[in-house]
Protein backbone atom coordinates (compact mmCIF):
# COMPACT_ATOMS: atom_id res chain seq x y z
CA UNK A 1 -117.17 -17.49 127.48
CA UNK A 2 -115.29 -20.74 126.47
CA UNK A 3 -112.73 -18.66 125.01
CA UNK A 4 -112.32 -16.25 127.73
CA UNK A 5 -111.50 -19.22 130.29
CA UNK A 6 -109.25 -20.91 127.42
CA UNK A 7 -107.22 -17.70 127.06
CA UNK A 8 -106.70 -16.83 130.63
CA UNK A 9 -105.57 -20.53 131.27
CA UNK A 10 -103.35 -20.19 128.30
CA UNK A 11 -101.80 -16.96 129.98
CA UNK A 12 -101.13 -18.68 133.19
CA UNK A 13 -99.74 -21.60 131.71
CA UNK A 14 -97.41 -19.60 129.87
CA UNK A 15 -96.59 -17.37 133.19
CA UNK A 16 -96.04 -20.81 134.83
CA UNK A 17 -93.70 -22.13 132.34
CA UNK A 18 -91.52 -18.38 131.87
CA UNK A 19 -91.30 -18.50 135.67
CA UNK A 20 -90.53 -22.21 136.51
CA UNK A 21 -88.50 -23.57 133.69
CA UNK A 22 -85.47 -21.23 134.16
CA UNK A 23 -85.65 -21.97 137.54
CA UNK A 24 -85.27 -25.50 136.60
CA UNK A 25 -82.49 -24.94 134.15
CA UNK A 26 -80.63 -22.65 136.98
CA UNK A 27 -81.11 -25.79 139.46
CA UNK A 28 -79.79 -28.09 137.46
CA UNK A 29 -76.92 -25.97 136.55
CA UNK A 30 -74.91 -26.00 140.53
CA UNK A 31 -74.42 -29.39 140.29
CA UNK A 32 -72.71 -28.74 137.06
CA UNK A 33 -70.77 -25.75 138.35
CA UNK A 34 -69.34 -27.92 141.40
CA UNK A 35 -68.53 -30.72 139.67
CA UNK A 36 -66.37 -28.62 137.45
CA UNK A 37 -64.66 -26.88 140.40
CA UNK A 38 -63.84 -30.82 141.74
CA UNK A 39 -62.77 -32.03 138.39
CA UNK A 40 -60.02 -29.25 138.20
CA UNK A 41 -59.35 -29.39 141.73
CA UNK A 42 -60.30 -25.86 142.62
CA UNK A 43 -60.94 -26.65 146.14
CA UNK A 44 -58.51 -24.21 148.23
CA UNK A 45 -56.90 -20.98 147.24
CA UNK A 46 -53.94 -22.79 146.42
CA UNK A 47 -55.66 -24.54 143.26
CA UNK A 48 -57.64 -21.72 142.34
CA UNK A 49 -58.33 -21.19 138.47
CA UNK A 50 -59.72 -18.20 136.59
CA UNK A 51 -63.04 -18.55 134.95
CA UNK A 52 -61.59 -19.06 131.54
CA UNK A 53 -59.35 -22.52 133.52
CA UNK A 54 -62.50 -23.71 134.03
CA UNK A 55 -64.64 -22.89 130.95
CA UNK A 56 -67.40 -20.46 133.24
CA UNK A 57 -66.96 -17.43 131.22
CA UNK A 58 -70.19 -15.61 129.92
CA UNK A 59 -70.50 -16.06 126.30
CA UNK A 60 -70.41 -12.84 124.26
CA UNK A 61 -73.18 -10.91 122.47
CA UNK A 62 -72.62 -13.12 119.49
CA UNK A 63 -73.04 -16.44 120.94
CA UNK A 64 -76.03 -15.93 122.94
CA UNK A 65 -77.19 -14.95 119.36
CA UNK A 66 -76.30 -18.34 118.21
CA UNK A 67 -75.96 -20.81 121.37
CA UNK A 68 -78.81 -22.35 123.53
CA UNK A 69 -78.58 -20.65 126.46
CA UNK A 70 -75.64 -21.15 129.26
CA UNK A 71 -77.23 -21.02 132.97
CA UNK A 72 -73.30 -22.10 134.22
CA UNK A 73 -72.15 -18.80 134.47
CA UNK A 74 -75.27 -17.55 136.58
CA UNK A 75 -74.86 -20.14 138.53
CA UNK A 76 -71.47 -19.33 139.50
CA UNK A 77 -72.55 -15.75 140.36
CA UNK A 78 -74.91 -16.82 142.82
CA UNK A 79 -72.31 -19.70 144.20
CA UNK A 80 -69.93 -16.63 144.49
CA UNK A 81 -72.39 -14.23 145.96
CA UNK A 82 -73.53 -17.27 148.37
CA UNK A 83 -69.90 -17.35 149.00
CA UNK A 84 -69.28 -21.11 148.12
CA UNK A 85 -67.46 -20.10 145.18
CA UNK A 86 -64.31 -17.92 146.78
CA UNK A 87 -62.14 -15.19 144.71
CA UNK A 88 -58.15 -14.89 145.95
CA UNK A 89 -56.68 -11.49 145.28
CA UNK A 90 -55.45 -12.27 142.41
CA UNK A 91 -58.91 -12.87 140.86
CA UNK A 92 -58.99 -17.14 140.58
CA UNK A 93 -61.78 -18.57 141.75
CA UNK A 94 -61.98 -21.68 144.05
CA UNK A 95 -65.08 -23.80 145.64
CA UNK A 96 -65.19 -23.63 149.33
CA UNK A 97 -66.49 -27.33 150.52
CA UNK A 98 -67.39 -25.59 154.74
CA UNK A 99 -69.46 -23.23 152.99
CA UNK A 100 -71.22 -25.02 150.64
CA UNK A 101 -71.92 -28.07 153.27
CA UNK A 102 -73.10 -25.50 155.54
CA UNK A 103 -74.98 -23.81 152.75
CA UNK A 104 -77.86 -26.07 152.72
CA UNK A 105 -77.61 -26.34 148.82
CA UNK A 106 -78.38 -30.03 147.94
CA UNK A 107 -75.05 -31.57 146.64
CA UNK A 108 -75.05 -34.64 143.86
């Protein structure tokens, strides 16, 4: 019976932790994403950089293989689905400061 209880807890725990400690990694990560966006001055269209400007790219196949994993670049697709991150036509990417203040996403 001991066991039993021992096991289940074990499976929760490790539900709890696959769950919750992305999440944490992925919250920690915006901070990082807007600070980069303010460091290279990617605030307005007019300073917009591509992904590769500001060192967001995905890695490839191969470095996932061999890296710890990256939660910047996921972070940036939800900024740019969220629409704090904005694309100009010509595909350069720039933070918008109205939408994230009126976001509600805690800024550091």
């Amino acid at each position: 019976m001991d066991d039993i209880l021992l096991l289940i807890l074990m499976v929760v725990v490790g539900l709890a932790v696959l769950i919750f400690v992305p999440r944490w990694f992925m919250m920690r990560a915006f901070p990082k994403v807007l600070q980069i966006f303010r460091e290279y001055n990617a605030i307005n269209e007019r300073n917009a950089k591509t992904v590769d400007e500001l060192g967001l790219r995905p890695p490839t196949f191969v470095q996932r293989l061999t890296k710890v994993r990256d939660y910047k670049p996921q972070a940036l697709n939800i900024l740019m689905r969220a629409d704090i991150v904005q694309v100009t036509e010509d595909g350069k990417l720039y933070l918008s400061e109205d939408k994230l203040a009126s976001s509600g996403l805690r800024q550091r």
